[in-house]
Structure formats: structure tokens, C-alpha cells
N, C-alpha and C. Protein backbone atom coordinates (compact mmCIF):
# COMPACT_ATOMS: atom_id res chain seq x y z
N UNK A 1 79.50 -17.31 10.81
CA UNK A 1 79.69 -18.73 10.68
C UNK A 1 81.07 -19.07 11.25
N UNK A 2 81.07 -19.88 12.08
CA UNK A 2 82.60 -20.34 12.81
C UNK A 2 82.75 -22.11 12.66
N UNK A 3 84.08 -21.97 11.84
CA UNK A 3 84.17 -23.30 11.51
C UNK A 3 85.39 -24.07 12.93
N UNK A 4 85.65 -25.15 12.90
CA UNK A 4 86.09 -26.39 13.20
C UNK A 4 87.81 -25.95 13.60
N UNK A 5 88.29 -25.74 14.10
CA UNK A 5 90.03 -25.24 14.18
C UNK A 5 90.52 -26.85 14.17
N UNK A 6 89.92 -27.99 14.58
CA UNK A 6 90.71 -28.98 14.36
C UNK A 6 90.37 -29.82 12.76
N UNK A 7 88.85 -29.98 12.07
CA UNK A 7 88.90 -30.38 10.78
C UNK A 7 88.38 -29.39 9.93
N UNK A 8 88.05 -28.30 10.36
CA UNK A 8 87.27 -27.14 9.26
C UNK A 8 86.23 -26.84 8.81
N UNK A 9 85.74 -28.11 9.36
CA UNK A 9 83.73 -28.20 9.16
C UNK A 9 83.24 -26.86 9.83
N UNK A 10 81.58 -26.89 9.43
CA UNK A 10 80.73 -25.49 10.01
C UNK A 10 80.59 -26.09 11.48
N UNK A 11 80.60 -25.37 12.41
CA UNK A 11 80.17 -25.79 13.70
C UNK A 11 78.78 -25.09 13.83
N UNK A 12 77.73 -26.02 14.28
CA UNK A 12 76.30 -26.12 14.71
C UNK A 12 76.25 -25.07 16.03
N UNK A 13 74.87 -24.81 15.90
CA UNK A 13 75.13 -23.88 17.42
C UNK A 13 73.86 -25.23 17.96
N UNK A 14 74.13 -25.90 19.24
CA UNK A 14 73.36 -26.22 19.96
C UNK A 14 73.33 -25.67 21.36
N UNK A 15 71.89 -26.32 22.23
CA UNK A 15 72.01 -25.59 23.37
C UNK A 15 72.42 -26.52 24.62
N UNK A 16 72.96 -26.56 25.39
CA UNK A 16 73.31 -27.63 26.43
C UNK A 16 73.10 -27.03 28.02
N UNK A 17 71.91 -27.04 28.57
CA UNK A 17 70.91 -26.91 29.46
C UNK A 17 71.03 -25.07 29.56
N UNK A 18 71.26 -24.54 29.89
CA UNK A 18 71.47 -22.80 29.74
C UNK A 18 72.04 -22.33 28.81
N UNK A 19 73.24 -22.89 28.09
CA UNK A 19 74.62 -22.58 27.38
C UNK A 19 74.53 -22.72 26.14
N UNK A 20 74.70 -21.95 24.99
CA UNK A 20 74.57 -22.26 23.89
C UNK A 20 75.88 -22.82 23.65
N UNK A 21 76.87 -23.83 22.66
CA UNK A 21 77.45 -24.48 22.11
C UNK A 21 77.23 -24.73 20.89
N UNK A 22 79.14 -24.17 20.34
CA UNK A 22 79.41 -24.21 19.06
C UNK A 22 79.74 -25.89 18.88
N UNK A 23 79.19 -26.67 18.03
CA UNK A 23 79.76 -28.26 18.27
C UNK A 23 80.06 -28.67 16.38
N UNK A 24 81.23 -29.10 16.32
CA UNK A 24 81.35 -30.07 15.23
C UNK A 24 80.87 -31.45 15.42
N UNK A 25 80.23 -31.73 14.26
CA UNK A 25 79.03 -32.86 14.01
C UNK A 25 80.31 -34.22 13.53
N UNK A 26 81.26 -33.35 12.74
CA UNK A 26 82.69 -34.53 12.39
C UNK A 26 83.36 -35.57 13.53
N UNK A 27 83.77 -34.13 14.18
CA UNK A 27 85.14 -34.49 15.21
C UNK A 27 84.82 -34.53 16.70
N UNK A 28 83.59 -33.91 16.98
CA UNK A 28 83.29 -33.33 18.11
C UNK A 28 83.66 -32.40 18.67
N UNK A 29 84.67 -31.96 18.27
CA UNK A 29 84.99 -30.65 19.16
C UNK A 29 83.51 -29.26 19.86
N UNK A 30 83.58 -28.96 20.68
CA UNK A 30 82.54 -27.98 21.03
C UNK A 30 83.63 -26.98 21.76
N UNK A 31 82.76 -25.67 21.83
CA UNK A 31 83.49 -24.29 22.69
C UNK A 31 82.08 -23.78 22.93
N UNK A 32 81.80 -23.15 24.24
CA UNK A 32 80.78 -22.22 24.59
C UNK A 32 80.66 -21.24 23.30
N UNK A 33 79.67 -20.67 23.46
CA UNK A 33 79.04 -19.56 22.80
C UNK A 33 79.18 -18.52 23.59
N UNK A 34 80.22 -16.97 23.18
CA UNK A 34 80.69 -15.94 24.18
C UNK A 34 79.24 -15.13 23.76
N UNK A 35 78.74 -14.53 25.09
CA UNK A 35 77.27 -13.57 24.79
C UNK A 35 78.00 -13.17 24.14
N UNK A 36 78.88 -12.04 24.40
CA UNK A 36 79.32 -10.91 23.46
C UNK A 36 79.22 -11.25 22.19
N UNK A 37 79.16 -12.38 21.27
CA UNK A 37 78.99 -12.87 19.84
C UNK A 37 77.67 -12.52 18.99
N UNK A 38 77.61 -11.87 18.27
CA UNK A 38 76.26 -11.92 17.38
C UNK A 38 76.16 -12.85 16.70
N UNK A 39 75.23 -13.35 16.69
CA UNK A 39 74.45 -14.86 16.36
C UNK A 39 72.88 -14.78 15.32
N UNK A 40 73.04 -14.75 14.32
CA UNK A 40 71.94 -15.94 13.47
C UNK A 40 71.67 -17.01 13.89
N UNK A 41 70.53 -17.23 14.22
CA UNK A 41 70.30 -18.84 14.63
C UNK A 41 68.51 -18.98 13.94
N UNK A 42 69.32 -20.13 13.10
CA UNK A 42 68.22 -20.78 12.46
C UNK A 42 67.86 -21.89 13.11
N UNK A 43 66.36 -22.21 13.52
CA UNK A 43 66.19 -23.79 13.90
C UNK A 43 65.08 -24.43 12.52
N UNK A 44 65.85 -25.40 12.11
CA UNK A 44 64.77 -26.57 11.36
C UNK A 44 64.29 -27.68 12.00
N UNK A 45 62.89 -27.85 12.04
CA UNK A 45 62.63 -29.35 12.31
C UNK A 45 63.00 -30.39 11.31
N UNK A 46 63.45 -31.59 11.91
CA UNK A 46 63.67 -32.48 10.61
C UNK A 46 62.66 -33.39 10.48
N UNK A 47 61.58 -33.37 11.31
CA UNK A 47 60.59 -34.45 11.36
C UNK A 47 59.62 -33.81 10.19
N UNK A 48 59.47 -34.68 9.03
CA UNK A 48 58.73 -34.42 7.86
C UNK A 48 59.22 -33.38 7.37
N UNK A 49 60.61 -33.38 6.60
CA UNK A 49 60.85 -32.03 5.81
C UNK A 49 59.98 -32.52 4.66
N UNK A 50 59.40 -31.31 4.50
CA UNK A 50 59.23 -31.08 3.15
C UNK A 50 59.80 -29.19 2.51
N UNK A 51 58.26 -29.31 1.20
CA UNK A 51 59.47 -27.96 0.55
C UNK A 51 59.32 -26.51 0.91
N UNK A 52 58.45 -26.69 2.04
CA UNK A 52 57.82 -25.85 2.63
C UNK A 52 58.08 -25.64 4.24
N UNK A 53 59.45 -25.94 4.31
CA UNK A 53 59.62 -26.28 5.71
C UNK A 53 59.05 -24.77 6.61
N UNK A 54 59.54 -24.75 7.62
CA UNK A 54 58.74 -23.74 8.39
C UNK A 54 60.24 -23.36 9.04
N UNK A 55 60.53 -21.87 8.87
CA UNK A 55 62.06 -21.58 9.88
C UNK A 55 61.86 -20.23 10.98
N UNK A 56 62.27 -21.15 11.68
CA UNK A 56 62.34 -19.74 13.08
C UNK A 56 63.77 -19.38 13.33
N UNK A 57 63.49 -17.59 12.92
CA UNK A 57 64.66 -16.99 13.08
C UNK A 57 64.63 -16.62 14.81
N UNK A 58 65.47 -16.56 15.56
CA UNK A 58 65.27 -15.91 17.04
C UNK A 58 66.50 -14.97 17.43
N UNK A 59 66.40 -14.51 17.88
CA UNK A 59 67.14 -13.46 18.50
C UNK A 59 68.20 -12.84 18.00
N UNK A 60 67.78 -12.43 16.60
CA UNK A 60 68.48 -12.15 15.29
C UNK A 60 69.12 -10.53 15.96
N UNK A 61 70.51 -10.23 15.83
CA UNK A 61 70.85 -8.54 15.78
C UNK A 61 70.83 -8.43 14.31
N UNK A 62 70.42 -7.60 13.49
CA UNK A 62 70.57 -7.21 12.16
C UNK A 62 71.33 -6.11 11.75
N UNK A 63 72.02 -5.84 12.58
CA UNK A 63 72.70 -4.73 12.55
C UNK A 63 73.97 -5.10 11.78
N UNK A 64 74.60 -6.27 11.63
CA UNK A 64 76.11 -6.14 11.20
C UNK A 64 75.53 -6.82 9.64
N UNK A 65 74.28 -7.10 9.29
CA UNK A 65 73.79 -7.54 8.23
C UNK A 65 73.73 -6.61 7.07
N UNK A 66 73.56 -6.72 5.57
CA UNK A 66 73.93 -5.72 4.74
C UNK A 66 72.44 -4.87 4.81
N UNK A 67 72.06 -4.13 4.09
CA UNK A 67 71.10 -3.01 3.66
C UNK A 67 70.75 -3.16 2.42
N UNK A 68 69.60 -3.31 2.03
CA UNK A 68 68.86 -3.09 0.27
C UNK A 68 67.50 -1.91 0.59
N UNK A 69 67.56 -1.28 0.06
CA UNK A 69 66.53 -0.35 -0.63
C UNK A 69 65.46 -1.04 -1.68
N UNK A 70 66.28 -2.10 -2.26
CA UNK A 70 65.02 -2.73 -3.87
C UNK A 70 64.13 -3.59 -3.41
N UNK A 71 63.52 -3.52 -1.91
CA UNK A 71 62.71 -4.54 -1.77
C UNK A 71 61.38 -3.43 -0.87
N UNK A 72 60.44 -4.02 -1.14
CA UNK A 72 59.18 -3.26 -0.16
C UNK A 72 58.79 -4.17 0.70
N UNK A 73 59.00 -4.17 1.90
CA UNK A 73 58.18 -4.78 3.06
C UNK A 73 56.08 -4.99 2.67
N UNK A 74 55.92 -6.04 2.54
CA UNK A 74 54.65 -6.39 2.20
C UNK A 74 53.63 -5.98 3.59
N UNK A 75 54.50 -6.22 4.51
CA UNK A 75 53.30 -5.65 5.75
C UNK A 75 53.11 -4.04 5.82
N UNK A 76 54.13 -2.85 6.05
CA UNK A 76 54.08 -1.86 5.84
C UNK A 76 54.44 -0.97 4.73
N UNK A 77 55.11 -1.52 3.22
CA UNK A 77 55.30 -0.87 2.26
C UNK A 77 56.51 0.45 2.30
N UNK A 78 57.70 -0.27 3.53
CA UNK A 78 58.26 0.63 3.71
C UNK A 78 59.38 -0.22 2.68
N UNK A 79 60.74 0.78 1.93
CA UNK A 79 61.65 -0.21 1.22
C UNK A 79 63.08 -0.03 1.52
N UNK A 80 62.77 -0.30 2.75
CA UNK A 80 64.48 -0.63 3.12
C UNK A 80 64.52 -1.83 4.11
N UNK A 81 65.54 -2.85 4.16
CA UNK A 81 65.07 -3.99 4.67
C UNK A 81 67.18 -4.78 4.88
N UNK A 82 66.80 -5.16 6.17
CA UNK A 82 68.15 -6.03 6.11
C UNK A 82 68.28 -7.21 5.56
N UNK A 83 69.09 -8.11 5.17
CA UNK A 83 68.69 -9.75 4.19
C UNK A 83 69.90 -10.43 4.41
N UNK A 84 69.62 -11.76 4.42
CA UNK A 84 70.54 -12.46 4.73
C UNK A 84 70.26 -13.98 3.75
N UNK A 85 71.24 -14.95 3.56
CA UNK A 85 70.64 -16.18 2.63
C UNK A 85 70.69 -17.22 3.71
N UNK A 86 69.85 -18.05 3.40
CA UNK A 86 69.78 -19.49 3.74
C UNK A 86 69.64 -20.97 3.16
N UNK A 87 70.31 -21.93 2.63
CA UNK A 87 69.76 -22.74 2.15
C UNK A 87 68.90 -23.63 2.53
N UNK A 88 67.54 -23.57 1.93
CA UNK A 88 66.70 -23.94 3.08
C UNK A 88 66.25 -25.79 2.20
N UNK A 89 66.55 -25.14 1.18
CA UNK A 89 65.89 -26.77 -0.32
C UNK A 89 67.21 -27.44 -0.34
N UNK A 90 67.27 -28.53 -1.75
CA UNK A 90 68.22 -29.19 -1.65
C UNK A 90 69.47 -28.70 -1.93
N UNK A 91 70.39 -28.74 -2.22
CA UNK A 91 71.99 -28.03 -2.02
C UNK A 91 71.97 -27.89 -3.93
N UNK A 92 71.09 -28.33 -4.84
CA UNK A 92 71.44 -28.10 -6.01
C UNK A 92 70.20 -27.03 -6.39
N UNK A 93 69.45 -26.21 -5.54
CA UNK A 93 68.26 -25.08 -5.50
C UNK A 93 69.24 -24.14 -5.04
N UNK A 94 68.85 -22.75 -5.63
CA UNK A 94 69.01 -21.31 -5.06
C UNK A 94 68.50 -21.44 -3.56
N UNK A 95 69.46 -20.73 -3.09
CA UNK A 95 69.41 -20.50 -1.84
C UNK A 95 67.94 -19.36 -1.51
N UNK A 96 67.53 -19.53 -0.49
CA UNK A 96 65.92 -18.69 0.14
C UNK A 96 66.83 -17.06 0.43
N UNK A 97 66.52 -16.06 0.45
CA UNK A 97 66.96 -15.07 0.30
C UNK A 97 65.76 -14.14 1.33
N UNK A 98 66.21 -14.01 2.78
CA UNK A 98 65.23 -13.52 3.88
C UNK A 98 65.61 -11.54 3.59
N UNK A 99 64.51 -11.31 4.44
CA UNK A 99 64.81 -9.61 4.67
C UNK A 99 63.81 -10.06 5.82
N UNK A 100 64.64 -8.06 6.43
CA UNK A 100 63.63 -7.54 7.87
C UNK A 100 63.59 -6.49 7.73
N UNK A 101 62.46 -5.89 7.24
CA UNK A 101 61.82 -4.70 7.32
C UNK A 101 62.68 -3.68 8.45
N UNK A 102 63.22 -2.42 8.55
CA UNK A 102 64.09 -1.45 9.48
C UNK A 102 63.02 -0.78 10.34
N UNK A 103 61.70 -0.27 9.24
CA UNK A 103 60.67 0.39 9.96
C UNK A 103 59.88 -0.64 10.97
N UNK A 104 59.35 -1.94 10.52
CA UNK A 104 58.12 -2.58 11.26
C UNK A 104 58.61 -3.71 11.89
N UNK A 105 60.07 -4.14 11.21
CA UNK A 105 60.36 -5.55 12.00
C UNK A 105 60.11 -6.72 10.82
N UNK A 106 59.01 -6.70 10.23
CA UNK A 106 58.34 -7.96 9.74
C UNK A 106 59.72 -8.34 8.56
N UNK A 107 59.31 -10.36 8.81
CA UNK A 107 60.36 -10.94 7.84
C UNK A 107 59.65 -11.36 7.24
N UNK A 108 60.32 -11.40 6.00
CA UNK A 108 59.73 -12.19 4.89
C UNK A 108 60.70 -13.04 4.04
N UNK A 109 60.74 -14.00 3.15
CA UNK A 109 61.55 -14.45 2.50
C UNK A 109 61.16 -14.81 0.95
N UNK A 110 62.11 -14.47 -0.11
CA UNK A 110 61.75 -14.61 -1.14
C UNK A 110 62.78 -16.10 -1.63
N UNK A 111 61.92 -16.65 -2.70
CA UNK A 111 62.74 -18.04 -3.37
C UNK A 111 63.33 -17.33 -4.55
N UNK A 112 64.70 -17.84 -5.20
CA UNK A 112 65.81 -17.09 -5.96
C UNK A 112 64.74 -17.71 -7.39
């Protein structure tokens, strides 16, 4: 997460025709996105949120992400899995709590 050097806000990753861009939604400030950066990128639609929104993770590295053993992958029943949080409901809900399976890939997400 890379915040704002001029007001401190989260900066958004958008894309601006090839280029991904870090942009504050406050102040405006933007800076390219260096490849060399590992990147989470969540996209939400906002057209009809509801509580069931739908999230696409893409071009996730999971590698600098932590490790749990206490979870079993539901597609292959293997139990080691990388995880990361998201708040996906309103800001006064537990945050959605994702994993990715190490053996098969598959994500899943559990509600807190």
C-alpha cells in the first residue's frame, strides 16, 4: 500500500492507456507504477454494490504474502495457503480474509 507524500491518503492504482498509475483521489498527485513493484490489485465494480460483490484478484505475486497451514483448500484439500485481507462490506464489518492454495492455485475467501 503506498500512500500520498504530499497529504497521506492511500493512493489508487489506476490504468492510463498502457501505464498503471499510483493516483491520490484528495490532491491529485499521481507517479507511474515501477514494473519492478509487486502489486495486489483489486478491481470492484461500483455499479450495483451489493453484499455479495464479485472481486477480481489479477496478477497477484504471493510470494512476499504471509503463510498459514490452518486452512484446507476446498478444491484440492491441500493445507497450506497464502492470505491476505480486504475490506470488501461496510467499514464497521470484519474485513473478507482471502487465501491461495501453494499446491493448485485456487482462491477462496472466508467472511471474519
Amino acid at each position: 500500500m503506498d500512500f500520498c507524500p504530499k497529504c497521506g491518503k492511500v493512493l489508487n492504482h489506476t490504468r492510463q492507456g498502457g501505464a498503471v498509475l499510483l493516483v491520490c483521489k484528495k490532491c491529485g498527485y499521481s507517479k507511474p507504477l515501477q514494473e519492478q513493484e509487486k502489486v495486489l490489485a483489486v478491481k470492484r465494480s461500483n455499479k450495483n454494490l451489493r453484499r455479495e460483490d464479485v472481486l477480481t484478484v489479477d496478477d497477484v505475486d504471493t510470494s512476499p504474502l504471509p503463510t498459514t497451514h490452518d486452512v484446507q483448500c476446498p478444491q484440492c484439500g491441500y493445507n497450506e495457503a497464502k492470505w491476505w485481507t480486504v475490506q470488501t462490506r461496510s467499514a464497521d464489518e470484519p474485513m473478507t480474509q482471502f487465501f491461495r492454495c501453494t499446491k493448485c492455485g485456487h482462491t477462496w475467501r472466508e467472511y471474519a
